[in-house]
PDB file of N, CA and C in Angstrom:
ATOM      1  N   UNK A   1     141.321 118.283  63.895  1.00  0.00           N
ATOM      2  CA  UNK A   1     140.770 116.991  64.220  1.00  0.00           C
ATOM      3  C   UNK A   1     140.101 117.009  65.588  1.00  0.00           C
ATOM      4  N   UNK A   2     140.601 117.555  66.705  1.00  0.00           N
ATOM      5  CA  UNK A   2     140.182 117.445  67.891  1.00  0.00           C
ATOM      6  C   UNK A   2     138.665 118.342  67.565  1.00  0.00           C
ATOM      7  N   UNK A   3     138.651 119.819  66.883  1.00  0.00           N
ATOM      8  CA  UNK A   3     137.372 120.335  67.182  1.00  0.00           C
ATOM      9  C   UNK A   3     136.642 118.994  66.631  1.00  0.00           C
ATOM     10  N   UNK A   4     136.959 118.717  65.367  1.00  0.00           N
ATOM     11  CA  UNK A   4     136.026 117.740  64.248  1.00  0.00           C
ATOM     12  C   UNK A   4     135.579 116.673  65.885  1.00  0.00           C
ATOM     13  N   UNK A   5     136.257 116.114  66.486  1.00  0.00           N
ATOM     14  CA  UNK A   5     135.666 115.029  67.291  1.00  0.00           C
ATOM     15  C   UNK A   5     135.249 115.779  68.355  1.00  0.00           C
ATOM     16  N   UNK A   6     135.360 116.641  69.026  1.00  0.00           N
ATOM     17  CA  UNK A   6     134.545 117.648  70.059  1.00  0.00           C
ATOM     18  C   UNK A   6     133.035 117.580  69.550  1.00  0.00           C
ATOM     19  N   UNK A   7     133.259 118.623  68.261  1.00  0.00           N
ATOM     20  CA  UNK A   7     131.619 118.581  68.006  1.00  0.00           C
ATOM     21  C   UNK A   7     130.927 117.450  67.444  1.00  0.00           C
ATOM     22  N   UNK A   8     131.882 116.155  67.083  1.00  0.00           N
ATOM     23  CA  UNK A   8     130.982 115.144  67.337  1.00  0.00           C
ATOM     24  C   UNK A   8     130.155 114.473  68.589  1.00  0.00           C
ATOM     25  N   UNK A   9     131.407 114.332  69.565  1.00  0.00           N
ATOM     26  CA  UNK A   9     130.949 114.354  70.800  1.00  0.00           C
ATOM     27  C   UNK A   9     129.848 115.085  71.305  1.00  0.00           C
ATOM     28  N   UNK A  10     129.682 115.916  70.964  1.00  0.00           N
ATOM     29  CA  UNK A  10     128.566 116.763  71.772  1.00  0.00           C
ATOM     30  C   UNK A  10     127.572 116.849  70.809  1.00  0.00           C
ATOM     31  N   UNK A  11     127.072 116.758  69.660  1.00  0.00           N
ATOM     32  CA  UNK A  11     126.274 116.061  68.961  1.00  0.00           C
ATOM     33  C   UNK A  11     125.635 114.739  68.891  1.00  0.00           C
ATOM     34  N   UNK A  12     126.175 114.048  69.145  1.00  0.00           N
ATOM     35  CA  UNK A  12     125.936 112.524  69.571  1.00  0.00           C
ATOM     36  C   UNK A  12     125.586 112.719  71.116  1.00  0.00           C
ATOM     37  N   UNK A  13     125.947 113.630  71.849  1.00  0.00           N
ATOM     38  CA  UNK A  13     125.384 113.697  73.307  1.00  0.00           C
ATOM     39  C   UNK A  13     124.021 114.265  73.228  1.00  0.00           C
ATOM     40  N   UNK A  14     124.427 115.446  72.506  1.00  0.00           N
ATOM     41  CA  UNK A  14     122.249 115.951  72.648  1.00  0.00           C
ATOM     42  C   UNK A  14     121.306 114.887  72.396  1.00  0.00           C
ATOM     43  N   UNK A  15     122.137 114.341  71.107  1.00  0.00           N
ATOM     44  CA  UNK A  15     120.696 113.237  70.687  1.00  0.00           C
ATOM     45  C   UNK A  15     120.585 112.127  71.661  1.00  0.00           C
ATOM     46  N   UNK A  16     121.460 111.717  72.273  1.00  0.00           N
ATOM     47  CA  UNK A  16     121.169 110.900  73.256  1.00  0.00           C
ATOM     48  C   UNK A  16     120.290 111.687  74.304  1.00  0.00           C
ATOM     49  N   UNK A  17     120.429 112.503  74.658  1.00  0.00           N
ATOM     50  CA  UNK A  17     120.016 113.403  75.870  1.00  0.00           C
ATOM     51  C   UNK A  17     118.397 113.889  75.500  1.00  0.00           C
ATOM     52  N   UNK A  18     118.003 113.944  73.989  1.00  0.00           N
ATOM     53  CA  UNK A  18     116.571 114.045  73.495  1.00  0.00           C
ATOM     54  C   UNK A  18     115.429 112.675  73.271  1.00  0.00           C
ATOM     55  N   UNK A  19     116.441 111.564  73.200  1.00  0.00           N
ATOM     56  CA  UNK A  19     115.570 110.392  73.023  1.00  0.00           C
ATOM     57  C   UNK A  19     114.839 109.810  74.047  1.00  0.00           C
ATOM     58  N   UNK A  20     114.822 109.962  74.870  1.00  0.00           N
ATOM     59  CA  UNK A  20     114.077 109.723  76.630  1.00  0.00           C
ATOM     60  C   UNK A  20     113.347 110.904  76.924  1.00  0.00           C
ATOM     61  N   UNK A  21     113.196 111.888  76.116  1.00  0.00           N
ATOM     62  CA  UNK A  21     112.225 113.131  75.962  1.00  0.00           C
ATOM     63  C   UNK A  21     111.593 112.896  74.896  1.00  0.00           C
ATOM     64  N   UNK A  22     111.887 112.240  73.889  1.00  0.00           N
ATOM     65  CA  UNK A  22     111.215 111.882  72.954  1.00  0.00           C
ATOM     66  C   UNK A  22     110.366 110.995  73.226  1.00  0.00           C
ATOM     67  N   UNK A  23     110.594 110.194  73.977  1.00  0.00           N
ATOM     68  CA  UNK A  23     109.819 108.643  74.250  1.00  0.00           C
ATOM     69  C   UNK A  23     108.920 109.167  74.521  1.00  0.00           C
ATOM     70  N   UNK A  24     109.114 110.090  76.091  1.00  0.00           N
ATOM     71  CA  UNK A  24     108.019 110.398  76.660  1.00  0.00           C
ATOM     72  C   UNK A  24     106.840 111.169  75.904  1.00  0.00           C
ATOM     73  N   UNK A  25     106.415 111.688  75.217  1.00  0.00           N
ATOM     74  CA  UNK A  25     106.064 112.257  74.451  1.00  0.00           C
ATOM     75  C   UNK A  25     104.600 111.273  73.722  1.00  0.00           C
ATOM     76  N   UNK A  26     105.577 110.114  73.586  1.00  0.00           N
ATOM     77  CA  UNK A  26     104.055 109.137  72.809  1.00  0.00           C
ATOM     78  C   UNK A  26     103.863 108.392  74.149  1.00  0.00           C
ATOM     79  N   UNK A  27     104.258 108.683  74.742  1.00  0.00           N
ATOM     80  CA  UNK A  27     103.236 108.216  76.370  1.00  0.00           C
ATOM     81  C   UNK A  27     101.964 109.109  76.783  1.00  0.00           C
ATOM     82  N   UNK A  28     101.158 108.101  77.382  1.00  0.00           N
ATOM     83  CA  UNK A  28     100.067 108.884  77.211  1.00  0.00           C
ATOM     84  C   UNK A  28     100.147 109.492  78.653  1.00  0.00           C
ATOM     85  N   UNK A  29      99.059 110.388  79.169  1.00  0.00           N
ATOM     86  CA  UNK A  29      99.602 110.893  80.602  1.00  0.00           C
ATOM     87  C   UNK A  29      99.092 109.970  81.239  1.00  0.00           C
ATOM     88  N   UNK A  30      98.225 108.997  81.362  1.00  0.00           N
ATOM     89  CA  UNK A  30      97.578 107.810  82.267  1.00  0.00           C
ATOM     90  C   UNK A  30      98.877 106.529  82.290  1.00  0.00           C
ATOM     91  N   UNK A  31      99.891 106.231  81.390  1.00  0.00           N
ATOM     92  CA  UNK A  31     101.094 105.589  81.452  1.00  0.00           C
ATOM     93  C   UNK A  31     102.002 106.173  82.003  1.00  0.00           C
ATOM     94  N   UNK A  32     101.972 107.597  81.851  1.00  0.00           N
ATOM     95  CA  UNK A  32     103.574 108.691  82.736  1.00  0.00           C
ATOM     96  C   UNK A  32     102.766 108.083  84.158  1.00  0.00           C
ATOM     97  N   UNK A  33     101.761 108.255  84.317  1.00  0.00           N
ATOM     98  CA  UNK A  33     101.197 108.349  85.887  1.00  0.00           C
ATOM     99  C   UNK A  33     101.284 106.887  86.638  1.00  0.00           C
ATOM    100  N   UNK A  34     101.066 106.145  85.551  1.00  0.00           N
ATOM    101  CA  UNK A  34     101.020 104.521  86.441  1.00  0.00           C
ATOM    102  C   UNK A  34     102.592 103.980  86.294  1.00  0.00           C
ATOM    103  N   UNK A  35     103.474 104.760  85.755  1.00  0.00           N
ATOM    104  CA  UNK A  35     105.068 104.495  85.599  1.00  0.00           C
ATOM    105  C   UNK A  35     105.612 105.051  86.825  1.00  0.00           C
ATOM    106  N   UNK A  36     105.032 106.413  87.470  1.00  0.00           N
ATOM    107  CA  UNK A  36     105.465 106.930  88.261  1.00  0.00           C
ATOM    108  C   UNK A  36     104.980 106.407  89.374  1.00  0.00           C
ATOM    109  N   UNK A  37     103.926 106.260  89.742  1.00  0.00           N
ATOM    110  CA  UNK A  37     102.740 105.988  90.987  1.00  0.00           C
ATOM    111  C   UNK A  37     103.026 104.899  91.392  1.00  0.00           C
ATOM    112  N   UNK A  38     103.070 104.074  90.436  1.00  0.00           N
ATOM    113  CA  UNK A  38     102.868 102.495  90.501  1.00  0.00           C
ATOM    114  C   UNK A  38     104.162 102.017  91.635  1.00  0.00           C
ATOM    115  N   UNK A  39     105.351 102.128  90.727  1.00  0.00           N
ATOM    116  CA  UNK A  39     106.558 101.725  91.753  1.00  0.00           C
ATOM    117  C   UNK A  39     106.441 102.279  93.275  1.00  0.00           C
ATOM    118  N   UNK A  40     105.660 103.722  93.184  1.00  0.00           N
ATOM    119  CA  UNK A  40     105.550 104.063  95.025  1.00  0.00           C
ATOM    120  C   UNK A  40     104.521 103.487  95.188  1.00  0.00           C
ATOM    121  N   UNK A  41     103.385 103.252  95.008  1.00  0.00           N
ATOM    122  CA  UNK A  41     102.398 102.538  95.827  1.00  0.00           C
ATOM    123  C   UNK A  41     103.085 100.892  95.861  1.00  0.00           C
ATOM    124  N   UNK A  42     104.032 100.546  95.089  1.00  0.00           N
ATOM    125  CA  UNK A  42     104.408  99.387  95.750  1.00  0.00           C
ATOM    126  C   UNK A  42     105.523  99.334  96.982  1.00  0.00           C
ATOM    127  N   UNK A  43     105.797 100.479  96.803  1.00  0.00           N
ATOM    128  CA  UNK A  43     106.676 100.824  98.065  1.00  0.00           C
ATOM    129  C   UNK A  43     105.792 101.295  99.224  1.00  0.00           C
ATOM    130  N   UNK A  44     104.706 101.385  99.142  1.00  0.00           N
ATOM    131  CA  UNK A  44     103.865 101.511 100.548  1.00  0.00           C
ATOM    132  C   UNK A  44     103.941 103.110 100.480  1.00  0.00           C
ATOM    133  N   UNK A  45     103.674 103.506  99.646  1.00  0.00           N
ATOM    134  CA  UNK A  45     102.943 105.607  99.714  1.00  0.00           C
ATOM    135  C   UNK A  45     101.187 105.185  99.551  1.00  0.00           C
ATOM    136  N   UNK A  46     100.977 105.596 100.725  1.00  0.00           N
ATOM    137  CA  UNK A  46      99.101 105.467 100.200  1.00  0.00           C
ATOM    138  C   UNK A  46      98.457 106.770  99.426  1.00  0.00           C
ATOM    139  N   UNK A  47      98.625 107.864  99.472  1.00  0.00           N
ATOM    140  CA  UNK A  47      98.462 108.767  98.139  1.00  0.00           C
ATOM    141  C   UNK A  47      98.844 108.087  96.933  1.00  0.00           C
ATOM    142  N   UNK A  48      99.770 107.641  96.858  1.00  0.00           N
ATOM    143  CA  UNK A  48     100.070 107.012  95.199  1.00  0.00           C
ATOM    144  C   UNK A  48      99.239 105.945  94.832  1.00  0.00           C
ATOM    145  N   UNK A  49      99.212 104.803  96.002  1.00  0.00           N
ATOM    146  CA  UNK A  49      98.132 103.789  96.328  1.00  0.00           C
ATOM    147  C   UNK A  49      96.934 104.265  95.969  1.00  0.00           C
ATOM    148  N   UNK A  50      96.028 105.066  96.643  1.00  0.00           N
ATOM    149  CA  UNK A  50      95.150 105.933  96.423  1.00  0.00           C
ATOM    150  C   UNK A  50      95.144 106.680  94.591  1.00  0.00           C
ATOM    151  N   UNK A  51      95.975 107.162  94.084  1.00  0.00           N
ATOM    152  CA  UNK A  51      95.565 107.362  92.749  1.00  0.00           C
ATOM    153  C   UNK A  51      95.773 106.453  91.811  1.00  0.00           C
ATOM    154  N   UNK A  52      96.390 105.195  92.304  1.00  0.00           N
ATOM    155  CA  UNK A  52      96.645 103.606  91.459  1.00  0.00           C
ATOM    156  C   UNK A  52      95.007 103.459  91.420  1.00  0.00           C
ATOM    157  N   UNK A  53      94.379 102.999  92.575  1.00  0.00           N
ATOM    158  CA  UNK A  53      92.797 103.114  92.468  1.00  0.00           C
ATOM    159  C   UNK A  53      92.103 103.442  91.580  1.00  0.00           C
ATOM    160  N   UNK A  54      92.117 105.155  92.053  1.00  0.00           N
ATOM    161  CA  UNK A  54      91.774 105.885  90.814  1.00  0.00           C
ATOM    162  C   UNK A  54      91.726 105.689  89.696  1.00  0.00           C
ATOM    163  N   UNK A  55      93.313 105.262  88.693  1.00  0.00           N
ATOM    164  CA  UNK A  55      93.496 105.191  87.537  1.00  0.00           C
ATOM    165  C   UNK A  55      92.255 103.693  86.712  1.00  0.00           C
ATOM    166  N   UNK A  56      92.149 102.895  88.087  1.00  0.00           N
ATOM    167  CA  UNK A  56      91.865 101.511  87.476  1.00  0.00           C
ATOM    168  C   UNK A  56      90.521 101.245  87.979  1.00  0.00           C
ATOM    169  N   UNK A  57      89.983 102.324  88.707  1.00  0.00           N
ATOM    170  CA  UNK A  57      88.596 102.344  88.764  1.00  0.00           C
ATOM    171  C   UNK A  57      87.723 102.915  87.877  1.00  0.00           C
ATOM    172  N   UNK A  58      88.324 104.245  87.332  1.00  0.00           N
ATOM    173  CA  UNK A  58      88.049 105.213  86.156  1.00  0.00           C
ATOM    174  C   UNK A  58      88.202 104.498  84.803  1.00  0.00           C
ATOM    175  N   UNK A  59      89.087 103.399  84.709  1.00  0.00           N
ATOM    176  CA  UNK A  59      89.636 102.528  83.044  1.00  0.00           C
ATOM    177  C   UNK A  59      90.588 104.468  82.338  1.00  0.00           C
ATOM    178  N   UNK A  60      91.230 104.401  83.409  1.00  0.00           N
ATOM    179  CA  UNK A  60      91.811 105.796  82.312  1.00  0.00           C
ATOM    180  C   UNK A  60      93.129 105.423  81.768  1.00  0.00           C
ATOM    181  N   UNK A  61      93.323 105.057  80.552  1.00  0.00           N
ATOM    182  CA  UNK A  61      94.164 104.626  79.800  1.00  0.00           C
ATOM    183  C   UNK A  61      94.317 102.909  80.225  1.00  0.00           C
ATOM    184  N   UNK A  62      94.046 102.381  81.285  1.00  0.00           N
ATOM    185  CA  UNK A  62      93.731 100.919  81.260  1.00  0.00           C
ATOM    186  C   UNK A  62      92.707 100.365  81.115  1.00  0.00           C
ATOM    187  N   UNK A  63      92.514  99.124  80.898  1.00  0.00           N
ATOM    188  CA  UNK A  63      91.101  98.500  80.988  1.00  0.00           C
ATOM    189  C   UNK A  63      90.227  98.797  82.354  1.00  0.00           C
ATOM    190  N   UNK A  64      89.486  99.232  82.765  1.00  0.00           N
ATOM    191  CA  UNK A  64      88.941  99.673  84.030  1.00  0.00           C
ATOM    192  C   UNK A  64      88.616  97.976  84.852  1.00  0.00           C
ATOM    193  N   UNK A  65      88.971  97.590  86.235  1.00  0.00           N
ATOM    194  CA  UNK A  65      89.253  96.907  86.989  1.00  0.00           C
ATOM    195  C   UNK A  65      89.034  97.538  88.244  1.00  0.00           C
ATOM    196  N   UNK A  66      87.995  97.002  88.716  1.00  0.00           N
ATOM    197  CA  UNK A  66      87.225  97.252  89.852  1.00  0.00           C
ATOM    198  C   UNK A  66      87.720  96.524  91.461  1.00  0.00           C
ATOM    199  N   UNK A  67      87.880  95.457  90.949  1.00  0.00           N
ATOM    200  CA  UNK A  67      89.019  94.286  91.777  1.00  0.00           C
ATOM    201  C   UNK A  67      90.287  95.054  92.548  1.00  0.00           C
ATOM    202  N   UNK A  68      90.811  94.945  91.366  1.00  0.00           N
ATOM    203  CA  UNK A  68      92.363  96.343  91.822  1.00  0.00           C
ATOM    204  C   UNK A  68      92.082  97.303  91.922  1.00  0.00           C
ATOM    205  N   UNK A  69      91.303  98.157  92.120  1.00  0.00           N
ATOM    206  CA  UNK A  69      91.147  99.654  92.106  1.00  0.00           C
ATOM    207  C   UNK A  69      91.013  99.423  93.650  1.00  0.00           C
ATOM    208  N   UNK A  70      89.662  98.386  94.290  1.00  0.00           N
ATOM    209  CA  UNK A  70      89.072  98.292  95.694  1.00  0.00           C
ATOM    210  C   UNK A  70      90.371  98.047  96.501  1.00  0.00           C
ATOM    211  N   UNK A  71      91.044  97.362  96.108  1.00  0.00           N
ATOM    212  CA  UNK A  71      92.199  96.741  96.914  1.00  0.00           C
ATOM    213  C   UNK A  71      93.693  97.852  96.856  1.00  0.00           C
ATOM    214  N   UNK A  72      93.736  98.473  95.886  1.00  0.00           N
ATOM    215  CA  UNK A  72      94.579  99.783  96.058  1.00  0.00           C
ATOM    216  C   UNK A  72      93.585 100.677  97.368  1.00  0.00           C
ATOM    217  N   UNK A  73      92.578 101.286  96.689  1.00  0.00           N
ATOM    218  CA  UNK A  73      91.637 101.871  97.802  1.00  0.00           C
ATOM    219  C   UNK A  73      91.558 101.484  99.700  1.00  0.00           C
ATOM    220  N   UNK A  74      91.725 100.029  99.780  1.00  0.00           N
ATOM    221  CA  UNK A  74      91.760  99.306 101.079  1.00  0.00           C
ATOM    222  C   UNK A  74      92.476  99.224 101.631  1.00  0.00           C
ATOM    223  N   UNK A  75      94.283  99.419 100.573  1.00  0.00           N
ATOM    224  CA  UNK A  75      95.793  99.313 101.044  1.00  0.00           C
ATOM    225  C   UNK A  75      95.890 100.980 101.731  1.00  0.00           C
ATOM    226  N   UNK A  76      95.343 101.713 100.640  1.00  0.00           N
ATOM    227  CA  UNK A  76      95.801 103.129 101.073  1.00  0.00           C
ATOM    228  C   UNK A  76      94.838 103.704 102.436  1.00  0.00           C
ATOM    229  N   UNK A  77      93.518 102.987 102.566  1.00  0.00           N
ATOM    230  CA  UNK A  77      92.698 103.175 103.767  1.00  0.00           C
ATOM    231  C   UNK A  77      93.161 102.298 104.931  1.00  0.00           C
ATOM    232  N   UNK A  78      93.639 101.259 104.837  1.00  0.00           N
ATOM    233  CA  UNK A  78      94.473 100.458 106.219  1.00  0.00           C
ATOM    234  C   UNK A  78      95.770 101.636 106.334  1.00  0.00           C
ATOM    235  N   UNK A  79      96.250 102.557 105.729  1.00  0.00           N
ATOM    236  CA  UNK A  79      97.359 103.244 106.115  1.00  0.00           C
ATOM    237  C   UNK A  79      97.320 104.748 106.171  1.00  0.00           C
ATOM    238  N   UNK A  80      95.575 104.584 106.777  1.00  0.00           N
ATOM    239  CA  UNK A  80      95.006 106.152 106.907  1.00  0.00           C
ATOM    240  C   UNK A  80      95.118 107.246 106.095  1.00  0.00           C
ATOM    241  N   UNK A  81      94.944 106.379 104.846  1.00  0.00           N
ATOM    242  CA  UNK A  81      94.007 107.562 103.740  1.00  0.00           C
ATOM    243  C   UNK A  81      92.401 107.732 104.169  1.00  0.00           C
ATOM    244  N   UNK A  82      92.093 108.480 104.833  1.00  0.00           N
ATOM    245  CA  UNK A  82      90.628 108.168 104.763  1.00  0.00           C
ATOM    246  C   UNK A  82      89.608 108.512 103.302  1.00  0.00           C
ATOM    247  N   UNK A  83      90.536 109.128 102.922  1.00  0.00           N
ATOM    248  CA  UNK A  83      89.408 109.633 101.200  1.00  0.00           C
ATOM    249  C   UNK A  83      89.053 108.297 100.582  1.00  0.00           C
ATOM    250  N   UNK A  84      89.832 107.336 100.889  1.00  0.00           N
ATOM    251  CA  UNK A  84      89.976 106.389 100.316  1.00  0.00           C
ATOM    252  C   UNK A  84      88.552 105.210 100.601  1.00  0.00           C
ATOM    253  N   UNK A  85      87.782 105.805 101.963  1.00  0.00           N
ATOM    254  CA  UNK A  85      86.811 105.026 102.374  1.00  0.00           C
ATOM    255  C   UNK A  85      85.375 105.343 101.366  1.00  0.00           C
ATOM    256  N   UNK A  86      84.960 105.911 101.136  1.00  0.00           N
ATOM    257  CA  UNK A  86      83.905 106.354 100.707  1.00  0.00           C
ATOM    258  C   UNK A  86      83.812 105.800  98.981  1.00  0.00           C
ATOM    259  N   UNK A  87      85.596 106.177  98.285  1.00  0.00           N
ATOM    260  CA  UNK A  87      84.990 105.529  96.782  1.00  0.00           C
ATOM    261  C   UNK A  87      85.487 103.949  96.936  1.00  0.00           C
ATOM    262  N   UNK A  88      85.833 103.416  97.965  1.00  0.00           N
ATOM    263  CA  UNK A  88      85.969 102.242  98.038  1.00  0.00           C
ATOM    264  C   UNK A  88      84.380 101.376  98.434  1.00  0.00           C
ATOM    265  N   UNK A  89      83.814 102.002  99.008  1.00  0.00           N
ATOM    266  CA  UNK A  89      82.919 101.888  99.222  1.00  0.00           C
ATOM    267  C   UNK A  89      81.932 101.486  97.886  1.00  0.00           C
ATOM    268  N   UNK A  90      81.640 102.826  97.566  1.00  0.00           N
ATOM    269  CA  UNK A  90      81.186 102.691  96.053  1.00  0.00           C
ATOM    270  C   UNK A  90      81.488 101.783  94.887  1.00  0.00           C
ATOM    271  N   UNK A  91      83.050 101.714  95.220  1.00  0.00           N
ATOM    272  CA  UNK A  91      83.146 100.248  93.889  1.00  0.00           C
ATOM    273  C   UNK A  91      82.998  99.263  94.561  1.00  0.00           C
ATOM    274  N   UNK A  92      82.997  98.788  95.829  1.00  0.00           N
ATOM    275  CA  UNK A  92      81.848  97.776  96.334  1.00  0.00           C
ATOM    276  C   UNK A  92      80.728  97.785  95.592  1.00  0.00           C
ATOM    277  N   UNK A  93      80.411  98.608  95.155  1.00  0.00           N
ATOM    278  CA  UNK A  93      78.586  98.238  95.014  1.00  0.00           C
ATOM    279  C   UNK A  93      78.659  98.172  93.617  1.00  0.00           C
ATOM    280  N   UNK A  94      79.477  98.464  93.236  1.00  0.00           N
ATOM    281  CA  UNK A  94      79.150  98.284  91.478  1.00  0.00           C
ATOM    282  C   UNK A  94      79.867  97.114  91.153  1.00  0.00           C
ATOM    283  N   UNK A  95      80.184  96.042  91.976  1.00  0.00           N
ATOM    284  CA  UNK A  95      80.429  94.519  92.194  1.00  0.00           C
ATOM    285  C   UNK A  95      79.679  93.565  92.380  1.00  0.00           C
ATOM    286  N   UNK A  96      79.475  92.047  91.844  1.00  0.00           N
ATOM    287  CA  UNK A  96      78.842  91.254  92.236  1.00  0.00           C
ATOM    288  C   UNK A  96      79.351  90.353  93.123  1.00  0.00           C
ATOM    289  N   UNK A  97      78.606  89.651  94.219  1.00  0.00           N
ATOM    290  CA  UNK A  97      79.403  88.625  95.224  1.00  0.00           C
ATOM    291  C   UNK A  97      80.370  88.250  94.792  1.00  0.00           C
ATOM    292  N   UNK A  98      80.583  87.459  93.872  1.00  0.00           N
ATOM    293  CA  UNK A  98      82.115  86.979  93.690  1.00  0.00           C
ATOM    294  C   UNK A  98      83.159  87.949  93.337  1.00  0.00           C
ATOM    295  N   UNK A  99      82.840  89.072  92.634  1.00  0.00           N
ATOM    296  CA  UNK A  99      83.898  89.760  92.327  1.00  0.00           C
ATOM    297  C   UNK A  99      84.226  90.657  93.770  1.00  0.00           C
ATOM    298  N   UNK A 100      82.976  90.725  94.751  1.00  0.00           N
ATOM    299  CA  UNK A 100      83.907  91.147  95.589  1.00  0.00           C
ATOM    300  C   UNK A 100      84.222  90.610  97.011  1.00  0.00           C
ATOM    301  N   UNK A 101      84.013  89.290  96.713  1.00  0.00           N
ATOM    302  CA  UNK A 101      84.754  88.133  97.724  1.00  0.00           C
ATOM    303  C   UNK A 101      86.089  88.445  97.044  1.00  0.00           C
ATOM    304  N   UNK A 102      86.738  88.478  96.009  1.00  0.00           N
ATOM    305  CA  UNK A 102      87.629  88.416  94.997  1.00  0.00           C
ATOM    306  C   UNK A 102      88.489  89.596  95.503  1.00  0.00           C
ATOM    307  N   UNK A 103      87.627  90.870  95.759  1.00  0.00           N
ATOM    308  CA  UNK A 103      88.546  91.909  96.023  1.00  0.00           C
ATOM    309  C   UNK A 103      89.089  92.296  97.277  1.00  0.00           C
ATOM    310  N   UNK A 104      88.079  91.626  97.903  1.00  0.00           N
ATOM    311  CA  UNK A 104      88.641  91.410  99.686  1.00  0.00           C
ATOM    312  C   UNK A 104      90.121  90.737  99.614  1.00  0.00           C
ATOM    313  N   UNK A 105      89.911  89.634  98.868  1.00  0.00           N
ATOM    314  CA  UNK A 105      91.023  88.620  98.909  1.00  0.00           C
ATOM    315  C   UNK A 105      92.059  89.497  98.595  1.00  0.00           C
ATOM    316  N   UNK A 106      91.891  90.318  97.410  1.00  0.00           N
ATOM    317  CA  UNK A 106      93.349  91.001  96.793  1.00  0.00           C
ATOM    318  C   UNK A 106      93.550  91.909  97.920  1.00  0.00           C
ATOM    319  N   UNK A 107      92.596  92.299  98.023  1.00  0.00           N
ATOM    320  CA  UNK A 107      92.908  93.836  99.160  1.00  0.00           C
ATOM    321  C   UNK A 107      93.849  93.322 100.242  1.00  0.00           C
ATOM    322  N   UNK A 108      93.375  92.004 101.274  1.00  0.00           N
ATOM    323  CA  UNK A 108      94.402  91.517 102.101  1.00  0.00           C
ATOM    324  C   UNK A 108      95.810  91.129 101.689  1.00  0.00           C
ATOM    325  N   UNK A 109      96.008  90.747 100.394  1.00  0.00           N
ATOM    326  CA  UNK A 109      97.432  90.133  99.883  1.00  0.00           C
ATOM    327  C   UNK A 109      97.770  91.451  99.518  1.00  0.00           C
ATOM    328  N   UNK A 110      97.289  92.437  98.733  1.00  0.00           N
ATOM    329  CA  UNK A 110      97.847  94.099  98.798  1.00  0.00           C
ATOM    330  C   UNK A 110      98.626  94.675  99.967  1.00  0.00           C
ATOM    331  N   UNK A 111      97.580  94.688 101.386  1.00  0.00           N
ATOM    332  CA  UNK A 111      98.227  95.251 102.900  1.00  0.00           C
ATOM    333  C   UNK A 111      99.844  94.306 103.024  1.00  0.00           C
ATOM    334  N   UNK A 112      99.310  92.702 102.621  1.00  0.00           N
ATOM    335  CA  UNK A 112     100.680  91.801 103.598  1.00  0.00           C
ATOM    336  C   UNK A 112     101.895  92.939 102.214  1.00  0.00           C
ATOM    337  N   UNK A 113     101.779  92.873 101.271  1.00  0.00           N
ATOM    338  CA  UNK A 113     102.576  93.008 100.543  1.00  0.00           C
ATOM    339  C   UNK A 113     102.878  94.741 100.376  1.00  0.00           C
ATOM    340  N   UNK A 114     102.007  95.319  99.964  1.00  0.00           N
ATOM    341  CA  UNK A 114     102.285  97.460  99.924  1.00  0.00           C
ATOM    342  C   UNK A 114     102.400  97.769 100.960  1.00  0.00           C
ATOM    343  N   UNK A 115     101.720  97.203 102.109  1.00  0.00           N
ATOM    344  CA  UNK A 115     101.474  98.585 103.498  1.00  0.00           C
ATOM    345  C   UNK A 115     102.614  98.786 104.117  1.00  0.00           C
ATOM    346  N   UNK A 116     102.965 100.428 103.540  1.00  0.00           N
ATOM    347  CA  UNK A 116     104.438 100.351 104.675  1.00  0.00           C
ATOM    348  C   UNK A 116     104.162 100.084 105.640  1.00  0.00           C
ATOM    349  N   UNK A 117     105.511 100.798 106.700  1.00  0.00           N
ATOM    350  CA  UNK A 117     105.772 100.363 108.012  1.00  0.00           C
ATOM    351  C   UNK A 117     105.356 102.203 108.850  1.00  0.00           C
ATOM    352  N   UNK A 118     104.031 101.992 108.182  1.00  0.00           N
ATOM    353  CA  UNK A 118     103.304 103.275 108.994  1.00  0.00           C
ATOM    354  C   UNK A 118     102.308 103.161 110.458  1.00  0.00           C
TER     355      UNK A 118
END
């Protein structure tokens, strides 16, 4: 009886131990990346900040958002990313006045709220 419930035990453990490897699997790599990234750029990492941008300037696996991409880009450049100046720049321009009165706005409520204490 004891083996009989041993190797249940440890049968019922692998499969638990494969289903969170399984998940991951029908994730796409643009969701592993904004699962991972995301929580540190809200913790104030401007590299992660900086490829949050990325993900949502490119539309790679999200709807592409120019708004949030500039304002990730502006959080991670107020905290001396400088790479961050040049394509911020650029999705400036592929904006119209309001959308990027719009992204200024986010970009400042981004700094009060992501920018660590760098």
């Amino acid at each position: 009886m004891a083996k009989w419930f041993k190797a249940m035990w440890i049968g019922a453990w692998l499969a638990a131990a494969t289903v969170p490897a399984m998940a991951a699997e029908t994730l796409s790599e643009t969701e592993m990346a904004l699962g991972y990234y995301l929580p540190l750029a809200e913790q104030g990492e401007p590299y992660a900040q900086l490829t949050i941008g990325e993900i949502y300037m490119e539309g790679a696996g999200v709807a592409p958002d120019l708004i949030s991409a500039y304002a990730w880009f502006y959080v991670a450049l107020f905290q001396g990313v400088q790479e961050a100046q040049p394509i911020m720049e650029h999705v400036m321009e592929k904006m119209n006045p309001a959308d990027q009165q719009q992204a200024r706005a986010l970009a400042e409520q981004y700094v009060k709220s992501y920018a660590g204490s760098r």
